[in-house]
Protein backbone atom coordinates (compact mmCIF):
# COMPACT_ATOMS: atom_id res chain seq x y z
CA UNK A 1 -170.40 -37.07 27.26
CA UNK A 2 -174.16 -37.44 27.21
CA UNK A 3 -174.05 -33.83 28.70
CA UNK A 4 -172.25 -32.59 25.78
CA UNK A 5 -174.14 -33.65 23.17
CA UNK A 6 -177.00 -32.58 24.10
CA UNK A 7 -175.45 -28.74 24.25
CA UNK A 8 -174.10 -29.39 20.67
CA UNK A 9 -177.48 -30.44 19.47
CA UNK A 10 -179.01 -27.77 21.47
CA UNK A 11 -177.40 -25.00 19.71
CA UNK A 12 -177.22 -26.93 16.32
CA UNK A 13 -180.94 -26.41 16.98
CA UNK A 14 -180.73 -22.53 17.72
CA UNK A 15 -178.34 -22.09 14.96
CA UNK A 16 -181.47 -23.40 12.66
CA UNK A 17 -183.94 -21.20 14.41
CA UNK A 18 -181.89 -18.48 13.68
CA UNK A 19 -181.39 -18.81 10.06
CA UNK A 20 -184.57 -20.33 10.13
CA UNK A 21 -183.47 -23.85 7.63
CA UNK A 22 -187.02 -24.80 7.56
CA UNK A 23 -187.73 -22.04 5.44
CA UNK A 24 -185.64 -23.75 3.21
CA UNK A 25 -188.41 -25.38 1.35
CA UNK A 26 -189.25 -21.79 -0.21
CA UNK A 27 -186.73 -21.85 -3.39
CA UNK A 28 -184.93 -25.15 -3.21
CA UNK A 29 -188.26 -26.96 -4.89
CA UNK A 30 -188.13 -24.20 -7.76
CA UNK A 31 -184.45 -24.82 -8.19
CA UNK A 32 -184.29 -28.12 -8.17
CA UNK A 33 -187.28 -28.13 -10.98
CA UNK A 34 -184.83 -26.03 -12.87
CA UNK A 35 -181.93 -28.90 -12.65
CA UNK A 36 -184.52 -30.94 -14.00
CA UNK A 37 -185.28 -29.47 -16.79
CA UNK A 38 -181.57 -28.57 -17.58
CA UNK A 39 -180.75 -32.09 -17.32
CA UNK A 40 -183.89 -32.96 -19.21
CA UNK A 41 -184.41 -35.56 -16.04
CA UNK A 42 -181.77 -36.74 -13.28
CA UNK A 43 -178.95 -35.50 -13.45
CA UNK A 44 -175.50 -37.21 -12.12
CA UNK A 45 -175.32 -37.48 -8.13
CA UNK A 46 -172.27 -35.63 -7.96
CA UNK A 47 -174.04 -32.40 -9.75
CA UNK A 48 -177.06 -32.88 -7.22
CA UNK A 49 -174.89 -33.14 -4.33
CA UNK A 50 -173.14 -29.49 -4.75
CA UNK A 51 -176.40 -28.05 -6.26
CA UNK A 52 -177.86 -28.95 -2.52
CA UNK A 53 -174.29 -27.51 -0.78
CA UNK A 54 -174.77 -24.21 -2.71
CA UNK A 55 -178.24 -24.13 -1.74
CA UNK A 56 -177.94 -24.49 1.43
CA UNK A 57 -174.75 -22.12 1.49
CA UNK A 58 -176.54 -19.77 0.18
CA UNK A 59 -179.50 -19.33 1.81
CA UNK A 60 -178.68 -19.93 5.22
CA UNK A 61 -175.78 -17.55 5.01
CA UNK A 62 -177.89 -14.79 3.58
CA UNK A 63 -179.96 -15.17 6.81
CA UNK A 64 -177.59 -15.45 9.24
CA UNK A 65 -176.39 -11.63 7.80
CA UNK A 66 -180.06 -10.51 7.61
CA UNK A 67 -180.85 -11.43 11.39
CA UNK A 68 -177.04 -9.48 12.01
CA UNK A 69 -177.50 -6.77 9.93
CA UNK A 70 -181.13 -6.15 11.50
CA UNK A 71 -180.45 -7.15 15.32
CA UNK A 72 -181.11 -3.57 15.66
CA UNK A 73 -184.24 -2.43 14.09
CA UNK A 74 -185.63 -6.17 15.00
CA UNK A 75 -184.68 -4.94 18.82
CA UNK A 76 -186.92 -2.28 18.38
CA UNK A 77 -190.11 -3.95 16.81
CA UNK A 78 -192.06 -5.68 19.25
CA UNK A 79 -192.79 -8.29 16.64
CA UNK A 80 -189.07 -9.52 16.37
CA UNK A 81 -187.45 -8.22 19.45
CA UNK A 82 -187.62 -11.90 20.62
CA UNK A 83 -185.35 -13.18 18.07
CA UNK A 84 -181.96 -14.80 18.96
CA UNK A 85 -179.73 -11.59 18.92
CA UNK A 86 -182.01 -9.06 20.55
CA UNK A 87 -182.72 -11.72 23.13
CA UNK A 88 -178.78 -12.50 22.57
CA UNK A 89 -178.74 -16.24 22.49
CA UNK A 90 -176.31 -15.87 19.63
CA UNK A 91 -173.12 -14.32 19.95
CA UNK A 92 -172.38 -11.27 16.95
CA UNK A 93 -169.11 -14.24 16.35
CA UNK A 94 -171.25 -16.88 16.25
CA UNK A 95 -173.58 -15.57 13.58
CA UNK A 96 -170.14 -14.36 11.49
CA UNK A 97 -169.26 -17.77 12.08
CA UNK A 98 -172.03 -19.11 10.47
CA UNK A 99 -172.45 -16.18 7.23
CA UNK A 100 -168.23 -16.91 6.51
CA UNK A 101 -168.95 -21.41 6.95
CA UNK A 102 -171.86 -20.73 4.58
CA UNK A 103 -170.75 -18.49 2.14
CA UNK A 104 -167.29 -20.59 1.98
CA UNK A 105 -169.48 -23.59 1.30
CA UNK A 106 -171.70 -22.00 -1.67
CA UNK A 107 -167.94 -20.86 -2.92
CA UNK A 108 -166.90 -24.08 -3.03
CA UNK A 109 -169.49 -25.72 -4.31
CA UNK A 110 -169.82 -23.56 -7.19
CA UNK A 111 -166.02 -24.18 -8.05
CA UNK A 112 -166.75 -27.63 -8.05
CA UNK A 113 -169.72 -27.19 -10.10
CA UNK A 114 -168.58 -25.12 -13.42
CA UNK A 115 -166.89 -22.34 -14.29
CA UNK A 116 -169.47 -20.27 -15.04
CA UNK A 117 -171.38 -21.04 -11.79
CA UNK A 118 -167.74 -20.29 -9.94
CA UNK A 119 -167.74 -16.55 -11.81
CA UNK A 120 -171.06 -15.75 -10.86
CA UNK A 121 -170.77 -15.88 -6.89
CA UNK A 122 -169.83 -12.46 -6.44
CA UNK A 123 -173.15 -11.29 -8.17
CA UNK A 124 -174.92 -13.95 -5.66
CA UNK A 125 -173.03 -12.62 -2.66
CA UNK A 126 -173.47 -9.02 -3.74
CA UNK A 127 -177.25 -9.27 -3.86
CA UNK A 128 -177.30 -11.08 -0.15
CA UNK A 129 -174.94 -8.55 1.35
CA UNK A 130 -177.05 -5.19 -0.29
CA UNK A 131 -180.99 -6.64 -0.07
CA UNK A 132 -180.13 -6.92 3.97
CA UNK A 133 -179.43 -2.80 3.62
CA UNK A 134 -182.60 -2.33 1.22
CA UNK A 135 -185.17 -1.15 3.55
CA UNK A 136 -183.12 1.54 4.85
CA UNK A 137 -183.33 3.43 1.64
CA UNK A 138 -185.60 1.80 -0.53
CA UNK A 139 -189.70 0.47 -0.89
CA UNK A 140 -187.92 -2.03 -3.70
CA UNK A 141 -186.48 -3.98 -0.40
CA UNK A 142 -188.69 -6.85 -1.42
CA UNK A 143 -188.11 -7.00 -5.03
CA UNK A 144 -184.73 -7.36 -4.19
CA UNK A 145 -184.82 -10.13 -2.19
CA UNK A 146 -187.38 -11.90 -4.49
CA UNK A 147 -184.55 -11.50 -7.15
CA UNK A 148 -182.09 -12.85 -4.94
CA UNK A 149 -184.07 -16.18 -4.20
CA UNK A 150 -184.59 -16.19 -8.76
CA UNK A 151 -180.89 -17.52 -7.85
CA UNK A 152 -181.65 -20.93 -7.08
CA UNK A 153 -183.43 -22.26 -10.10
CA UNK A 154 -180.88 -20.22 -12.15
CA UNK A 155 -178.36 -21.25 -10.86
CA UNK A 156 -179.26 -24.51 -10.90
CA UNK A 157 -179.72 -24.61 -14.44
CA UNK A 158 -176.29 -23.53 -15.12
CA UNK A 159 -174.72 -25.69 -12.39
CA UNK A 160 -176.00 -28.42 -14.86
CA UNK A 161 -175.71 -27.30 -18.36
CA UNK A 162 -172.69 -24.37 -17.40
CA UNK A 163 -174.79 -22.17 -20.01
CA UNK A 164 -177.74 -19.20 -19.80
CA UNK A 165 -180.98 -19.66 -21.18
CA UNK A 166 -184.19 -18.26 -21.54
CA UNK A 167 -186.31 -20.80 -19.17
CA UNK A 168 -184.65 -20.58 -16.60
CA UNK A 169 -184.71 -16.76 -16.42
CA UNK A 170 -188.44 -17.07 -17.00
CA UNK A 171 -188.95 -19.58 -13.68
CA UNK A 172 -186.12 -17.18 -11.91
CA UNK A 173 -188.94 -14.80 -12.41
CA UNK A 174 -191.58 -16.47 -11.14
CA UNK A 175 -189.64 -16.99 -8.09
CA UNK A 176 -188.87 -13.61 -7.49
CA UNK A 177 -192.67 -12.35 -8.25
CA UNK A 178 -193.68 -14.80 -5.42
CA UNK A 179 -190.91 -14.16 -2.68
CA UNK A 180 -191.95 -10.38 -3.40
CA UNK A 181 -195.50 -10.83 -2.76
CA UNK A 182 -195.35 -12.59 0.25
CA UNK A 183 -192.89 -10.72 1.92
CA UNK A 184 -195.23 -7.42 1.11
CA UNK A 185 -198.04 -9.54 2.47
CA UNK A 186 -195.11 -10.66 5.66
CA UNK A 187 -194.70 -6.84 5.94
CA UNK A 188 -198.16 -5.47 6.47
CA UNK A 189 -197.46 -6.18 9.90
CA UNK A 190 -194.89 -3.57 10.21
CA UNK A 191 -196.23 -0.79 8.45
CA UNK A 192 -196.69 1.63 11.73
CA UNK A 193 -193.10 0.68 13.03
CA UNK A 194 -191.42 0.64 9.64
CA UNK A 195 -193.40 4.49 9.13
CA UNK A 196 -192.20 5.55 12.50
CA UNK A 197 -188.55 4.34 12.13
CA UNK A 198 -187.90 5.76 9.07
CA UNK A 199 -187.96 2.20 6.80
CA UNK A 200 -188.69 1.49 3.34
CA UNK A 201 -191.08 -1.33 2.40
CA UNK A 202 -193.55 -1.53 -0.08
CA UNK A 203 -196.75 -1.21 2.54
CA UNK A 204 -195.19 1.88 4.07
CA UNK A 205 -194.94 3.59 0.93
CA UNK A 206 -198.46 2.57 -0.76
CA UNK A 207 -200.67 1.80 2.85
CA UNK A 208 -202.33 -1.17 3.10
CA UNK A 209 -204.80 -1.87 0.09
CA UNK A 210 -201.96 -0.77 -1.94
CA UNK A 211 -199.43 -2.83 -0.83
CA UNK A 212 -201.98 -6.27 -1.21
CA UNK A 213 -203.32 -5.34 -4.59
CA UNK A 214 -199.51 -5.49 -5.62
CA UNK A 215 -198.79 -8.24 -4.35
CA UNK A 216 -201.92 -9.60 -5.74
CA UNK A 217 -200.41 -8.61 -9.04
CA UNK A 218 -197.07 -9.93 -8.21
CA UNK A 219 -198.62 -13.41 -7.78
CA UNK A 220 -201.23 -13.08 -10.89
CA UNK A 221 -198.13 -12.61 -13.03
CA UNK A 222 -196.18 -15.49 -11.15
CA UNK A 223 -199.39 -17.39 -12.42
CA UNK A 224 -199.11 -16.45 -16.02
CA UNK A 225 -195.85 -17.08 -16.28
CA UNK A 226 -196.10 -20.88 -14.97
CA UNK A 227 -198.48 -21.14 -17.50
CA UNK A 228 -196.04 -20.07 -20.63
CA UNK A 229 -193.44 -22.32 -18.88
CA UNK A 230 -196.41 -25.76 -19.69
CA UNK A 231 -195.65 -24.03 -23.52
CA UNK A 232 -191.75 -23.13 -23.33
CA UNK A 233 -191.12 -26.67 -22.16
CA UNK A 234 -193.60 -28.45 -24.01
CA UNK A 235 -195.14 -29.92 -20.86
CA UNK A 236 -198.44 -31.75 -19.98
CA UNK A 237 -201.54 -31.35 -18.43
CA UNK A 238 -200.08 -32.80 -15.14
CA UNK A 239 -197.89 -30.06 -14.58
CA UNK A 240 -201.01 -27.55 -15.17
CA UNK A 241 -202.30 -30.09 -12.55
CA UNK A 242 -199.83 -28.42 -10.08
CA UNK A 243 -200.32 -24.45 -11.41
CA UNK A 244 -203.79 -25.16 -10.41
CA UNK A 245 -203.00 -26.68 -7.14
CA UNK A 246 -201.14 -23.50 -6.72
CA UNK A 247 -203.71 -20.85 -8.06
CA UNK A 248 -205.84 -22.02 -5.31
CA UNK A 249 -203.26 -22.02 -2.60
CA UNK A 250 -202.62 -18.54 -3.81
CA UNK A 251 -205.90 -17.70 -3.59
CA UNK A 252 -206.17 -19.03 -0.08
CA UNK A 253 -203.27 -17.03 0.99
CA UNK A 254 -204.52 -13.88 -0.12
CA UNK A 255 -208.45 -14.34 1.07
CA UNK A 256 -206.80 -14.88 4.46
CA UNK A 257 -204.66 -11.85 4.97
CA UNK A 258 -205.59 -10.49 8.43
CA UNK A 259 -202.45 -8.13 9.41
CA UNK A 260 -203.47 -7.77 13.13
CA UNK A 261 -203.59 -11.45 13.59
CA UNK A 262 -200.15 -12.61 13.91
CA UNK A 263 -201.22 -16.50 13.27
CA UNK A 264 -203.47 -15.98 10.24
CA UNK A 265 -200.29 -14.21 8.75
CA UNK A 266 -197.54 -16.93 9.55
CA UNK A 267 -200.47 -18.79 7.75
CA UNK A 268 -200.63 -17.04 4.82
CA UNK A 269 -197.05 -15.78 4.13
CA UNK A 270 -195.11 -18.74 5.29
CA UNK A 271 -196.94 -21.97 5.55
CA UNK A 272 -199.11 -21.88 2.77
CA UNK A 273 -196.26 -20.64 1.01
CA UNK A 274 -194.30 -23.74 2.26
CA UNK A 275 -196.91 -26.26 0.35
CA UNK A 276 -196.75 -24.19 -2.96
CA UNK A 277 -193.25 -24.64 -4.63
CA UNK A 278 -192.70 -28.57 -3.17
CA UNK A 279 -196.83 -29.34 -4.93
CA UNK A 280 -195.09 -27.63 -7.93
CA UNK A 281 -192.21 -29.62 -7.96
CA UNK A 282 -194.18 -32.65 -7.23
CA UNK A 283 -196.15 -32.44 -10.59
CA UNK A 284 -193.36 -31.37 -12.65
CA UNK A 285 -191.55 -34.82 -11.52
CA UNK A 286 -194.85 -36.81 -12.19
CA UNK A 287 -194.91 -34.49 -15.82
CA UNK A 288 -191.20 -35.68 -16.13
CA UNK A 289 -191.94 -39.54 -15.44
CA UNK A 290 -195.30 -40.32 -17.22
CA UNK A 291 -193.70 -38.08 -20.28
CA UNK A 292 -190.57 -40.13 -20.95
């Protein structure tokens, strides 16, 4: 019995890896920032509780049909070709398993949500299923998966108020200007192999220096934007607090860009990265709280 669970919880734990759920932390701060604003504080359990399931839905079934859709091309790179299905740990079943479990749970959780949020899967699902595709015949590949993750605080807004407005499209942005520029900055590591393959990203199209010094702008923008969200939502100085926070982080990220160093870049596209959006959402609670 011991035996047994140990093999569950063993691949529970590859299943993670492969979808990589610690990554989570990306867009679920951002969106839950947008249910708090929607609800103008906390809203009911209930609504958090399937805001989380679609979340998590979402995202980890989007990755699960990235890592399938790519198992080829990352079989080729020398940078990915020890992920779980060129090494195949994970069965091409197991990973359909997981994209039809996950996408049935975002489904669901959206019907249980609101209406609105229940007619605007297929747009969700469409832009998972087509960003996977992107770099085979566009250099956009990373806008569109920045506009994919503007989703969650979207979403999340209308999951709580079952309504469009303008804020929320304006911190959708944001999110999609920073997904974009990190994943340019992620790609830099790829631009011989995506050149030689015949890929489309954003650093194989503009080189190097071009590639940074847009995602530089990307993240400038993101900046701005935060800013006119301190106006749009007539916030406080402690939520600047946590722009600033960011700013610097940003800065960070983009001082230590080193494309042949495969640490430094983990470094600045994903951890750093990791510590921006939950330091965000951190000062837009304590805004929230010393506010009321």
């Amino acid at each position: 019995m011991a035996l047994n669970n140990t093999k569950v919880l063993r691949k529970i734990k590859t299943y993670g890896e492969l979808v990589m759920f610690s990554h989570t932390l990306f867009s679920l701060p951002f969106a839950l920032i947008g249910m708090i604003w929607a609800a103008k504080g906390i809203p009911s359990f209930e609504i958090i509780f399937w805001i989380l399931v679609a979340l998590t839905g979402a995202r980890n079934g989007a990755n699960a049909l990235n890592r399938w859709v790519d198992k080829d091309i990352d079989k080729k790179n020398p940078r990915t070709a020890n992920r779980h299905m060129p090494r195949k740990i994970v069965s091409n079943y197991e990973v359909w398993g997981i994209v039809i479990v996950c996408f049935a749970m975002f489904i669901f959780a959206a019907y249980k949500l609101n209406p609105l949020c229940l007619r605007l899967t297929p747009v969700a699902l469409f832009l998972f299923f087509i960003y996977s595709y992107t770099k085979r015949f566009t250099w956009i590949c990373h806008i569109v998966l920045g506009i994919a993750c503007a989703g969650a605080p979207v979403g999340a807004w209308i999951a709580v108020t079952g309504q469009f407005a303008f804020p929320p499209f304006v911190l959708g942005t944001v999110v999609a200007l920073w997904v974009a520029g990190f994943d340019i900055i992620y790609g830099t590591q790829d631009i011989k192999f995506d050149i030689e393959n015949g890929l489309f990203s954003i650093p194989a199209r503009f080189g190097l220096k071009g590639a940074l010094i847009i995602a530089k702008i990307f993240h400038f923008v993101m900046i701005i934007l935060l800013i006119a969200l301190y106006y749009i939502m007539n916030l406080t100085w402690i939520y600047l607090l946590g722009i600033f926070g960011a700013s610097v982080l940003l800065a960070i990220e983009h001082y230590i860009i080193t494309p042949s160093n495969r640490e430094k870049m983990k470094v600045a596209s994903y951890s750093i990265n990791q510590i921006i959006s939950p330091l965000i959402l951190f000062f837009t609670i304590v805004d929230m709280i010393l506010a009321k």
